[in-house]
PDB file of N, CA and C in Angstrom:
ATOM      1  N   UNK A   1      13.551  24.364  -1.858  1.00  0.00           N
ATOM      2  CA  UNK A   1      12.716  23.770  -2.886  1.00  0.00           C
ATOM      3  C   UNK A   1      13.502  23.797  -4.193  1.00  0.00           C
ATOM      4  N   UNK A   2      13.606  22.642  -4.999  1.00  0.00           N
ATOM      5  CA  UNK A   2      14.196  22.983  -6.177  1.00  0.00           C
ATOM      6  C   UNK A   2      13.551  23.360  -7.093  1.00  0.00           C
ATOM      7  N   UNK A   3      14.279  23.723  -8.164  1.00  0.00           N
ATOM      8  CA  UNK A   3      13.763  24.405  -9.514  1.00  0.00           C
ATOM      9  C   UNK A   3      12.675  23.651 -10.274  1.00  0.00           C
ATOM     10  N   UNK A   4      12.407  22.478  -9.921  1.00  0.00           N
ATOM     11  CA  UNK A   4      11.060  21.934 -10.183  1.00  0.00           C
ATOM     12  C   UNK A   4       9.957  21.830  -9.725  1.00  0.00           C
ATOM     13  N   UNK A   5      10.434  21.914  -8.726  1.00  0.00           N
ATOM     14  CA  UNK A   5       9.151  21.591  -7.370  1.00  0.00           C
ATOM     15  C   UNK A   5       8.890  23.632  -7.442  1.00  0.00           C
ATOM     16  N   UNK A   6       9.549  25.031  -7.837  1.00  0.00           N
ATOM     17  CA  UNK A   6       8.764  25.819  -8.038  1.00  0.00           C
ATOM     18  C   UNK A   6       7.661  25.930  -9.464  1.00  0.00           C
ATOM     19  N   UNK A   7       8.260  25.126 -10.374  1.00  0.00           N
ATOM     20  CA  UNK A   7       7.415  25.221 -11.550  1.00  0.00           C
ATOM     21  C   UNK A   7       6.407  24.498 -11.759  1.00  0.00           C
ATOM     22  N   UNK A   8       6.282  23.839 -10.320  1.00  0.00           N
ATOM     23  CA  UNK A   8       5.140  22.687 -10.789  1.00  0.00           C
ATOM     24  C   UNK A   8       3.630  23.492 -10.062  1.00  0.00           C
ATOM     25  N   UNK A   9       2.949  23.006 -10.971  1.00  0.00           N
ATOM     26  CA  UNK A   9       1.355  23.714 -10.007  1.00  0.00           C
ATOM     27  C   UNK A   9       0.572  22.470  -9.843  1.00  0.00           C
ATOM     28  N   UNK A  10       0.788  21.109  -9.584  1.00  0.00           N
ATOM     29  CA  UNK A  10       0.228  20.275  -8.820  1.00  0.00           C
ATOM     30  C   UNK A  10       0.629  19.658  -7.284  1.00  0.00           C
ATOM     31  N   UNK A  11      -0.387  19.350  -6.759  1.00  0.00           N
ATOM     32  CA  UNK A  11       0.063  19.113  -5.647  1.00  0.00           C
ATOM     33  C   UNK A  11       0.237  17.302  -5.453  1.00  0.00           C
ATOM     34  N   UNK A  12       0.225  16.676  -4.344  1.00  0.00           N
ATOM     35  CA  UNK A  12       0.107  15.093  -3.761  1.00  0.00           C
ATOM     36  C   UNK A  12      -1.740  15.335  -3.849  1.00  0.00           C
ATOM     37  N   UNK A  13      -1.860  15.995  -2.687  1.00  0.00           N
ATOM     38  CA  UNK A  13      -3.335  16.125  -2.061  1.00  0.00           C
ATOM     39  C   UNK A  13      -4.024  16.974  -2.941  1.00  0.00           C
ATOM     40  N   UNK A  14      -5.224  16.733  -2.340  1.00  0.00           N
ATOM     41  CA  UNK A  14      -6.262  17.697  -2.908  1.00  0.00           C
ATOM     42  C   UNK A  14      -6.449  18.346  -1.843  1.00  0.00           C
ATOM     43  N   UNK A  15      -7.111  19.595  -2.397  1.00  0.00           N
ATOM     44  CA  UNK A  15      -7.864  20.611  -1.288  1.00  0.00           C
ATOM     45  C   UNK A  15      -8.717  20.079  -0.077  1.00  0.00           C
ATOM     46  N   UNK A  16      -9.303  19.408  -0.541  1.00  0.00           N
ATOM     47  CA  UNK A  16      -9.687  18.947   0.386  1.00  0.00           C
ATOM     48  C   UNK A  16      -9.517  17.983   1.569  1.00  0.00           C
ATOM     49  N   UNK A  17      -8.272  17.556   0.893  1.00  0.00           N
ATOM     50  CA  UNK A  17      -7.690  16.402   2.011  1.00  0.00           C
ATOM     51  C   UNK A  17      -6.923  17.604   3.089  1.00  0.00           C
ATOM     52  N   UNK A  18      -6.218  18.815   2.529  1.00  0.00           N
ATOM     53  CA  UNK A  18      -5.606  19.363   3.118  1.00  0.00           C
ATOM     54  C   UNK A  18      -6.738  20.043   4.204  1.00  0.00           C
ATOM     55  N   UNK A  19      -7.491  20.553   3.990  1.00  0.00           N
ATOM     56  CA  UNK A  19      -8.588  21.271   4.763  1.00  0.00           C
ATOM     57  C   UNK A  19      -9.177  19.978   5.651  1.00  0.00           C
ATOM     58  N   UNK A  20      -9.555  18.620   5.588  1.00  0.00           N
ATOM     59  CA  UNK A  20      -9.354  17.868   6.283  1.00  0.00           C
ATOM     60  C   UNK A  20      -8.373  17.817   7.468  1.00  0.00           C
ATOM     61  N   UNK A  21      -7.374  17.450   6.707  1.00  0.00           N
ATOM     62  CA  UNK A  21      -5.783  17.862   7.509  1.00  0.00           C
ATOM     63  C   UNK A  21      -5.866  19.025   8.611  1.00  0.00           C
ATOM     64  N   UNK A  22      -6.130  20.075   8.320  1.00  0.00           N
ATOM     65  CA  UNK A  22      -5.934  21.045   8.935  1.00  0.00           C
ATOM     66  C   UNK A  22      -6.698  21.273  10.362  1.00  0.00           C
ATOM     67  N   UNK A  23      -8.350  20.753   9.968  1.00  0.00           N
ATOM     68  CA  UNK A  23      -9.281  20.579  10.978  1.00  0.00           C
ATOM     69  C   UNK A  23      -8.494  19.163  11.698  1.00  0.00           C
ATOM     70  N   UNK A  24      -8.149  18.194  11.161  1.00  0.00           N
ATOM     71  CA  UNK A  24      -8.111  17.312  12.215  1.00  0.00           C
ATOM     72  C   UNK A  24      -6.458  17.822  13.362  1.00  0.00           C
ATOM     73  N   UNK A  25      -6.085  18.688  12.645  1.00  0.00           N
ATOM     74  CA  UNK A  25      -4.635  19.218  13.714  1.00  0.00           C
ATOM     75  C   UNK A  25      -5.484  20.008  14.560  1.00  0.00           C
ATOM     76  N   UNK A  26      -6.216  21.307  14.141  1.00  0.00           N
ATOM     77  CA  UNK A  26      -6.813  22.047  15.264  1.00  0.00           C
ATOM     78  C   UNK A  26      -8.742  22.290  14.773  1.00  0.00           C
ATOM     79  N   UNK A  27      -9.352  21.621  15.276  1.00  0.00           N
ATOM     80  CA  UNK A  27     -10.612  21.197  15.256  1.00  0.00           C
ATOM     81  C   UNK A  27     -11.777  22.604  15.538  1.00  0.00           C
ATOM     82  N   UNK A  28     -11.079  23.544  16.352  1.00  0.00           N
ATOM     83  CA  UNK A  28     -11.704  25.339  16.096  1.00  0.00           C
ATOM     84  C   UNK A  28     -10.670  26.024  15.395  1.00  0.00           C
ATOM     85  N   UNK A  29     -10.263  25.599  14.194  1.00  0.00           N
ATOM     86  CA  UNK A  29     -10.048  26.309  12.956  1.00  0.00           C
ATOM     87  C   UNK A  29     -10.696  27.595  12.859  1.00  0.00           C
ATOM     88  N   UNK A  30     -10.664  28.793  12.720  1.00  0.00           N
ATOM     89  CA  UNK A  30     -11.448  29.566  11.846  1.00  0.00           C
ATOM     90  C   UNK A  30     -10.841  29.461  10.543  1.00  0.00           C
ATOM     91  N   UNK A  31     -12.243  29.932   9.558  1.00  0.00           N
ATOM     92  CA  UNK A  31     -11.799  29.421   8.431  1.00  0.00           C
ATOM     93  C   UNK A  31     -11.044  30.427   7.771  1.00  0.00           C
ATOM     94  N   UNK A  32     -11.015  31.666   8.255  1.00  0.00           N
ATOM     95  CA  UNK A  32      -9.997  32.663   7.708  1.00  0.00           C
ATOM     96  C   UNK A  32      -8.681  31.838   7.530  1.00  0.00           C
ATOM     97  N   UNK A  33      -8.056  31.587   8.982  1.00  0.00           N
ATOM     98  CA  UNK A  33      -7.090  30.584   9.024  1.00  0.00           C
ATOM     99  C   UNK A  33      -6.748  29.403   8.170  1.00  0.00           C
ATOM    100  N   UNK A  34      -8.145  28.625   8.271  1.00  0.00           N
ATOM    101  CA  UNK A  34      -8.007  27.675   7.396  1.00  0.00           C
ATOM    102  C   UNK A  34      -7.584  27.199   5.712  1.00  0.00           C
ATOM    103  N   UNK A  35      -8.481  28.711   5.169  1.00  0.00           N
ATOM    104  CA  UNK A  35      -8.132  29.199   3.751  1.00  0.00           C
ATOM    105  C   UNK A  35      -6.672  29.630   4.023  1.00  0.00           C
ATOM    106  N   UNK A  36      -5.766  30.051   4.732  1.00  0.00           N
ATOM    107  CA  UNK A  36      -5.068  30.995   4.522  1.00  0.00           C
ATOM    108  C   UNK A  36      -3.577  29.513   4.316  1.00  0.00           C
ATOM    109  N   UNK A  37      -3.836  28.345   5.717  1.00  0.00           N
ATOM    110  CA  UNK A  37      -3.182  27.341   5.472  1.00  0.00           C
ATOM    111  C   UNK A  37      -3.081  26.285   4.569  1.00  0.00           C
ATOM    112  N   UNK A  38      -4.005  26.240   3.468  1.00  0.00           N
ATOM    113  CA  UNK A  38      -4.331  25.343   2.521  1.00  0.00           C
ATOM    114  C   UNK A  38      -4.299  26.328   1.017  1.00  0.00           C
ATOM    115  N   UNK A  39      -3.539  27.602   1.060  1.00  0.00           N
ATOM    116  CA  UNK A  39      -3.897  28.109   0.231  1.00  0.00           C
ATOM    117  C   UNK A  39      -5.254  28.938  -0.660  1.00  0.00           C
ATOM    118  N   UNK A  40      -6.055  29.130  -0.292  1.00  0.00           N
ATOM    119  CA  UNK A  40      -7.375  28.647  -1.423  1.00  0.00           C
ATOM    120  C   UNK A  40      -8.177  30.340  -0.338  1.00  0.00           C
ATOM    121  N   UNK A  41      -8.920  30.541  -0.769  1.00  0.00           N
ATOM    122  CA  UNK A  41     -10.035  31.606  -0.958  1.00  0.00           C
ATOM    123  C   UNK A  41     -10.638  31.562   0.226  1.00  0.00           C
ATOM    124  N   UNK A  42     -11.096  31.834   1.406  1.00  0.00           N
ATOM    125  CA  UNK A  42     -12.109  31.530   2.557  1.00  0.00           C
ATOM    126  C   UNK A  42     -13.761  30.691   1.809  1.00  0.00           C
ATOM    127  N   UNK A  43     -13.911  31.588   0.772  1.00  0.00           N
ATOM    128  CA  UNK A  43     -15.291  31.059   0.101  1.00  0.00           C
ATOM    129  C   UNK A  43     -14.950  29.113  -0.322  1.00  0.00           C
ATOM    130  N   UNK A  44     -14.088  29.154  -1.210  1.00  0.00           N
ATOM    131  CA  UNK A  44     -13.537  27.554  -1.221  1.00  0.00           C
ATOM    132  C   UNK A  44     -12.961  27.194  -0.212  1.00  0.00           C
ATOM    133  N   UNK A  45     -13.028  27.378   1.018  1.00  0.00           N
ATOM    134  CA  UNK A  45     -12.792  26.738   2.256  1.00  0.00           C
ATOM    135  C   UNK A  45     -13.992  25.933   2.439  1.00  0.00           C
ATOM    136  N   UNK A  46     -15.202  27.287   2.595  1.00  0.00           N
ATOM    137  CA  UNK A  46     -16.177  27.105   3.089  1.00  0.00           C
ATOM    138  C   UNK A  46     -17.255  26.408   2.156  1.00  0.00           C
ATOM    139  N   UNK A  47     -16.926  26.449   0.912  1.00  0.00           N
ATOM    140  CA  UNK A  47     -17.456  24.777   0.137  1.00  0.00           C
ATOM    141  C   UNK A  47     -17.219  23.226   0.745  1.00  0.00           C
ATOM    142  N   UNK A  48     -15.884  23.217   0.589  1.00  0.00           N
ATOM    143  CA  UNK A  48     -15.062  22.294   0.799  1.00  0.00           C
ATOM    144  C   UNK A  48     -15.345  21.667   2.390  1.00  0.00           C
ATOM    145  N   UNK A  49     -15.523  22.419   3.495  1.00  0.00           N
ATOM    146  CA  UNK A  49     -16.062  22.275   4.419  1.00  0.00           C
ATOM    147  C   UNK A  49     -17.639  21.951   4.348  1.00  0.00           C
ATOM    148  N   UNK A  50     -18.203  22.169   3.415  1.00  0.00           N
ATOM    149  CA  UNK A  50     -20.297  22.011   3.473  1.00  0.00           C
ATOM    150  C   UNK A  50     -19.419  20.143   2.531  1.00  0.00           C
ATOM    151  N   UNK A  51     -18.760  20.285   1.845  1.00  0.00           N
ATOM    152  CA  UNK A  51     -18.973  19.177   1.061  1.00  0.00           C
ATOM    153  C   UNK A  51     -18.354  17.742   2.273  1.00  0.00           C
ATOM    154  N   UNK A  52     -17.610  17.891   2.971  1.00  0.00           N
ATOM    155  CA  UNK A  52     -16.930  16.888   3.820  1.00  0.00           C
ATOM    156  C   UNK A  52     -18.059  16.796   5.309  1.00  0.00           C
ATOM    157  N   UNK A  53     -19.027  18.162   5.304  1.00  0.00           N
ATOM    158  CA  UNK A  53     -20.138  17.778   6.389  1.00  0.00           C
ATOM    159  C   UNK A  53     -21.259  16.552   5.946  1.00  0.00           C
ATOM    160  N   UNK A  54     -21.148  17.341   4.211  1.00  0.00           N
ATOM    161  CA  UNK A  54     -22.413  16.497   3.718  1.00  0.00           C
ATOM    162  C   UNK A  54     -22.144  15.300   3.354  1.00  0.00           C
ATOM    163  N   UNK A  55     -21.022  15.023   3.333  1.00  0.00           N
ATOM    164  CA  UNK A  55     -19.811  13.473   2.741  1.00  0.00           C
ATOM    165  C   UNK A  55     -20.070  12.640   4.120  1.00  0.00           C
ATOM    166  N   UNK A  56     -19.987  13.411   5.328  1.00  0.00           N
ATOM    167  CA  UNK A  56     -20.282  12.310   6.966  1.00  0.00           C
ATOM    168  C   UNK A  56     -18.222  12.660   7.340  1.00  0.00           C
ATOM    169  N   UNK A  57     -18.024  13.215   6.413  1.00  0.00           N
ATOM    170  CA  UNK A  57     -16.305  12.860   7.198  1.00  0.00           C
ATOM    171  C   UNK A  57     -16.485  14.087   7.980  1.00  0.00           C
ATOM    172  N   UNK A  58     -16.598  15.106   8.516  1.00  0.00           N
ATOM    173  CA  UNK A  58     -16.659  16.523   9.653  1.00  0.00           C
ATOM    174  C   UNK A  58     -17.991  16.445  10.128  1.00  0.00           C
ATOM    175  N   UNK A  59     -17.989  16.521  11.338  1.00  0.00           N
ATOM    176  CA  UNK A  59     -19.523  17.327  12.014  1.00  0.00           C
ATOM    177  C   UNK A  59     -19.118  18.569  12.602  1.00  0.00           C
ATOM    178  N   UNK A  60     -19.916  19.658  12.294  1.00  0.00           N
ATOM    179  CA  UNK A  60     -19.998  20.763  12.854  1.00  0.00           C
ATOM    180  C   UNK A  60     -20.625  20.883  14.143  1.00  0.00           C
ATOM    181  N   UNK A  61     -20.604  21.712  14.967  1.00  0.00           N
ATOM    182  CA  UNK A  61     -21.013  22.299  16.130  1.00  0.00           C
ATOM    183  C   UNK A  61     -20.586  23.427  16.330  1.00  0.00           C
ATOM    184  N   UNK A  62     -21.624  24.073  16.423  1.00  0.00           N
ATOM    185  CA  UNK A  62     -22.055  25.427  16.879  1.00  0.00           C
ATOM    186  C   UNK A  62     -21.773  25.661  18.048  1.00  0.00           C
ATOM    187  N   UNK A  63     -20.279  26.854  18.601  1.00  0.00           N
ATOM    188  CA  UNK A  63     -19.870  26.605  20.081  1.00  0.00           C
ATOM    189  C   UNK A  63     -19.893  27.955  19.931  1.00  0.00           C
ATOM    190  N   UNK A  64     -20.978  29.041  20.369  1.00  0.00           N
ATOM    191  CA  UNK A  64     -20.740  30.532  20.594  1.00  0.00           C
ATOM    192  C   UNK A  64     -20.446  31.148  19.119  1.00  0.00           C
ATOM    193  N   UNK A  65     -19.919  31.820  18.987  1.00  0.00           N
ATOM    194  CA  UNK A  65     -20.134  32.525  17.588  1.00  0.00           C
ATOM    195  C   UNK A  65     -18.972  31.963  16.806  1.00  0.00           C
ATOM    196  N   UNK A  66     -18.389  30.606  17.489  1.00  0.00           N
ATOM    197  CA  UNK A  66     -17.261  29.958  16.428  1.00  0.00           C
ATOM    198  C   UNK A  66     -17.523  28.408  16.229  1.00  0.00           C
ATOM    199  N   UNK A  67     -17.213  27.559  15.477  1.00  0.00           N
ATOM    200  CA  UNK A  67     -17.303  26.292  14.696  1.00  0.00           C
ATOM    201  C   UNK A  67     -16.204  25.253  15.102  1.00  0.00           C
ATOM    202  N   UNK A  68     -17.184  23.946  15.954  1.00  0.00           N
ATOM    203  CA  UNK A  68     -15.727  22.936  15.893  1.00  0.00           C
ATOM    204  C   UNK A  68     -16.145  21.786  15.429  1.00  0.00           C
ATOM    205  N   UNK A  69     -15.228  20.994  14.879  1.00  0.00           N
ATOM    206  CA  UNK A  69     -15.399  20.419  13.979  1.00  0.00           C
ATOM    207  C   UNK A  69     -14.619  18.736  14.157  1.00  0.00           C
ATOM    208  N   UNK A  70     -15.389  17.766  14.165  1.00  0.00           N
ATOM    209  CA  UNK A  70     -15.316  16.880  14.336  1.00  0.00           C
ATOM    210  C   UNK A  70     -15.177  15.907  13.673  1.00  0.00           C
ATOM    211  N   UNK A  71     -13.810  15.034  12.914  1.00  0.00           N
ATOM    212  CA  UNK A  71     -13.846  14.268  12.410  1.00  0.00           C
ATOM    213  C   UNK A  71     -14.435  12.573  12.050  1.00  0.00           C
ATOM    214  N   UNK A  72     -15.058  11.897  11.528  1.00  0.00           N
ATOM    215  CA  UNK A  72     -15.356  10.362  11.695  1.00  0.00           C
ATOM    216  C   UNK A  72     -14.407   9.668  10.730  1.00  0.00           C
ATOM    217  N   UNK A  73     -13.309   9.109  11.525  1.00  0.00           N
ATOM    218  CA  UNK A  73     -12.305   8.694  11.347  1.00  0.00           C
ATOM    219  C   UNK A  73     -13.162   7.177  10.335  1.00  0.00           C
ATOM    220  N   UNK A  74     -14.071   6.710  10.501  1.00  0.00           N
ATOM    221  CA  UNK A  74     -14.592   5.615  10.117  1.00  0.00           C
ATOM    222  C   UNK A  74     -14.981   5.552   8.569  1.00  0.00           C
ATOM    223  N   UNK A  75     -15.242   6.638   7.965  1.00  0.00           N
ATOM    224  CA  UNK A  75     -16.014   7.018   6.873  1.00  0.00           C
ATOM    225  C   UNK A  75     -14.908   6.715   5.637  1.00  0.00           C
ATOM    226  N   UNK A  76     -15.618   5.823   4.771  1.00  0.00           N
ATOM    227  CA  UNK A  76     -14.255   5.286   3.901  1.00  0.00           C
ATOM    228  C   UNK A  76     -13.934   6.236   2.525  1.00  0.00           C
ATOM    229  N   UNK A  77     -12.711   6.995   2.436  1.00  0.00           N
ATOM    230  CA  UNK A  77     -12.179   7.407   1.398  1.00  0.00           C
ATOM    231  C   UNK A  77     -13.240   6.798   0.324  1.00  0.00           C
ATOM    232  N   UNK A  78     -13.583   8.145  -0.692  1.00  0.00           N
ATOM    233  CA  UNK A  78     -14.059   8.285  -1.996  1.00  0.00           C
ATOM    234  C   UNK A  78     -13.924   7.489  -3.241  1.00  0.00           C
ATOM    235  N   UNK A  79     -12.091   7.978  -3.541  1.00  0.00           N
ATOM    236  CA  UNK A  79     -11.859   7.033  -4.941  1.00  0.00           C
ATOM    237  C   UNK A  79     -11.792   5.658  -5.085  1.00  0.00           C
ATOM    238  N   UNK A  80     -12.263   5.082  -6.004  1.00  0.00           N
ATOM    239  CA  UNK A  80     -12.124   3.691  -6.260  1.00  0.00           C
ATOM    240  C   UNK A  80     -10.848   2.714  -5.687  1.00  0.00           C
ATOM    241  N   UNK A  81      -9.955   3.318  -6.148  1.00  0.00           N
ATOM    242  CA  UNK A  81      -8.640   3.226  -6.206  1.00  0.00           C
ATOM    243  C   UNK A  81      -8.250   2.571  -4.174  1.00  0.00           C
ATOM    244  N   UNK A  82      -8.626   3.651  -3.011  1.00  0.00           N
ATOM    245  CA  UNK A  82      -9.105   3.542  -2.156  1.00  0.00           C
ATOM    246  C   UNK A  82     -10.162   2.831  -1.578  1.00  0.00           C
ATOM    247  N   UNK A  83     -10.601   1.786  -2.247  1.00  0.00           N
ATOM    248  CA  UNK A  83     -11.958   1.743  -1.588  1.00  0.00           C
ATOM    249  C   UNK A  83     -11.681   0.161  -0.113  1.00  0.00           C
ATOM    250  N   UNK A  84     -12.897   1.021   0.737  1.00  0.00           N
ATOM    251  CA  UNK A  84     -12.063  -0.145   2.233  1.00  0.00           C
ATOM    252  C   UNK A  84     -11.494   0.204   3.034  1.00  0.00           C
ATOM    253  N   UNK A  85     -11.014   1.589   2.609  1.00  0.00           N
ATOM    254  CA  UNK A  85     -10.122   2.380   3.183  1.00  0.00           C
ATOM    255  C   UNK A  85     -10.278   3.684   4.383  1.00  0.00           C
ATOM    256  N   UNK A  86     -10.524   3.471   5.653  1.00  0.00           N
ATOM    257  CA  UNK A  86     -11.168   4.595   5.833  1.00  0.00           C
ATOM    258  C   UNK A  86     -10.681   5.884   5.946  1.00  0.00           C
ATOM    259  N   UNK A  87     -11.432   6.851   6.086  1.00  0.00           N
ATOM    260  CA  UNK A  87     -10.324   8.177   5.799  1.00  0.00           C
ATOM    261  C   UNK A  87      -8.965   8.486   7.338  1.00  0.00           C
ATOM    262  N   UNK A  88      -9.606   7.577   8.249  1.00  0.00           N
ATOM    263  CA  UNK A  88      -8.807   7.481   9.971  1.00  0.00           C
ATOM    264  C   UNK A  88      -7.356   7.084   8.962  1.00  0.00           C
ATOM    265  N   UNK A  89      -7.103   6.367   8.217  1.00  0.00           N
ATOM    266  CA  UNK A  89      -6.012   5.498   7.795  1.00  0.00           C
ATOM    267  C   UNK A  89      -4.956   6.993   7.016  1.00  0.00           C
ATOM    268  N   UNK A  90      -5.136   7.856   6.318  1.00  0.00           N
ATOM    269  CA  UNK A  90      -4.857   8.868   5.811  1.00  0.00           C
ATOM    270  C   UNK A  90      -4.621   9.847   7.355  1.00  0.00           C
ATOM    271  N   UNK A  91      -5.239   9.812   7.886  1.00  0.00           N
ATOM    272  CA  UNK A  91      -4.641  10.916   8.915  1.00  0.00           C
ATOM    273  C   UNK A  91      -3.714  10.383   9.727  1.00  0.00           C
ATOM    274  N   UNK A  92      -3.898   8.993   9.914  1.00  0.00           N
ATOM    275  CA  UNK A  92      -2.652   8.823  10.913  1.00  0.00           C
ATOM    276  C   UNK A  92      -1.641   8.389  10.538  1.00  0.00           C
ATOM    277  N   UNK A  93      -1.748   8.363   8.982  1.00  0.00           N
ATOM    278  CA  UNK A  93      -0.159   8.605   8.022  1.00  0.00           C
ATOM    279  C   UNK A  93       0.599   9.375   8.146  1.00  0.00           C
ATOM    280  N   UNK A  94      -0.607  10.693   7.689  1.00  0.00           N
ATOM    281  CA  UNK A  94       0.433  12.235   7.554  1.00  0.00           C
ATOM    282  C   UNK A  94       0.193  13.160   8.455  1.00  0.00           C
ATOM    283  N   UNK A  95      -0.099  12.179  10.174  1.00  0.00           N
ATOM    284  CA  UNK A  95       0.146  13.370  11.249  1.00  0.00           C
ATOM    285  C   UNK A  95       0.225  14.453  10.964  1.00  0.00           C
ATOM    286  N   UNK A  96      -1.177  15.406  10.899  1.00  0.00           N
ATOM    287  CA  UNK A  96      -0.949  16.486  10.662  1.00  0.00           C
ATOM    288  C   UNK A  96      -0.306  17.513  11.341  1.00  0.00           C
ATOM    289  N   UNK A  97       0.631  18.438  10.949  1.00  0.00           N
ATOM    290  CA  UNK A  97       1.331  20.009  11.579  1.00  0.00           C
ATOM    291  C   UNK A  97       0.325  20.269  12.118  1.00  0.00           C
ATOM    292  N   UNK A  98       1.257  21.197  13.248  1.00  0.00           N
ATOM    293  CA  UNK A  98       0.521  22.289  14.266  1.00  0.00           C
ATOM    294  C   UNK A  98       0.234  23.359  12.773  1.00  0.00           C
ATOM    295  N   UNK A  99      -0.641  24.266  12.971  1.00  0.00           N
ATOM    296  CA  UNK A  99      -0.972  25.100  11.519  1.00  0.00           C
ATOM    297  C   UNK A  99      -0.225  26.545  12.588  1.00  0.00           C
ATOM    298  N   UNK A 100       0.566  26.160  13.489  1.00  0.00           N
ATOM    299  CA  UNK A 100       1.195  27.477  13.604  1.00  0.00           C
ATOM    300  C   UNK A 100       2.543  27.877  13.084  1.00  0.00           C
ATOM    301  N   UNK A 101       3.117  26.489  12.832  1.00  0.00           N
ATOM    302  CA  UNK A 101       4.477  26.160  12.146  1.00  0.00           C
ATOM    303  C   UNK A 101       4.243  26.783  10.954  1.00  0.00           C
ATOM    304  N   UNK A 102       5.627  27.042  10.452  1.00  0.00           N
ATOM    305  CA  UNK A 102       5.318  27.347   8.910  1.00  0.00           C
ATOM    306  C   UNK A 102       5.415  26.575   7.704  1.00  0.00           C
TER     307      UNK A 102
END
């Protein structure tokens, strides 16, 4: 990484695209995991996750005492800027990593 890319504290994505990202690589995420690959807090995981259930882009299901999670590739990206766009078009850009890689 160069000497800029450590001083910078913005990212491309948002949190939430990444936590997107992450569920659509492995879909029984725990969210310990999940916070831990996106950076961010388990508690702002687990926002970020209620906000993309209540958005229509993840469905949850309740499988035994763990969570899988189901993307709708159909549901069109948020910003203006995007609009038409569905969020399927963003994931099969940036093929998401296995979250076991580093």
């Amino acid at each position: 990484m160069s000497r800029g890319q450590e001083d910078s504290s913005w990212t491309f994505l948002t949190n939430h695209a990444q936590v997107l990202l992450a569920i659509a690589q492995n879909p029984d995420v725990r969210m310990r995991d999940l916070a831990e690959h996106v950076g961010i807090t388990e508690r702002a995981a687990q926002r970020i996750v209620v906000d993309l259930v209540e958005a229509g882009y993840v469905k949850r299901l309740r499988v035994g005492r763990r969570n899988n999670y189901t993307i709708n590739p159909r549901v069109e990206m948020r910003h203006s800027a995007q609009e038409g766009h569905p969020v399927g078009e963003l994931l099969d850009v940036l093929e998401p990593r296995d979250l076991a890689q580093p």
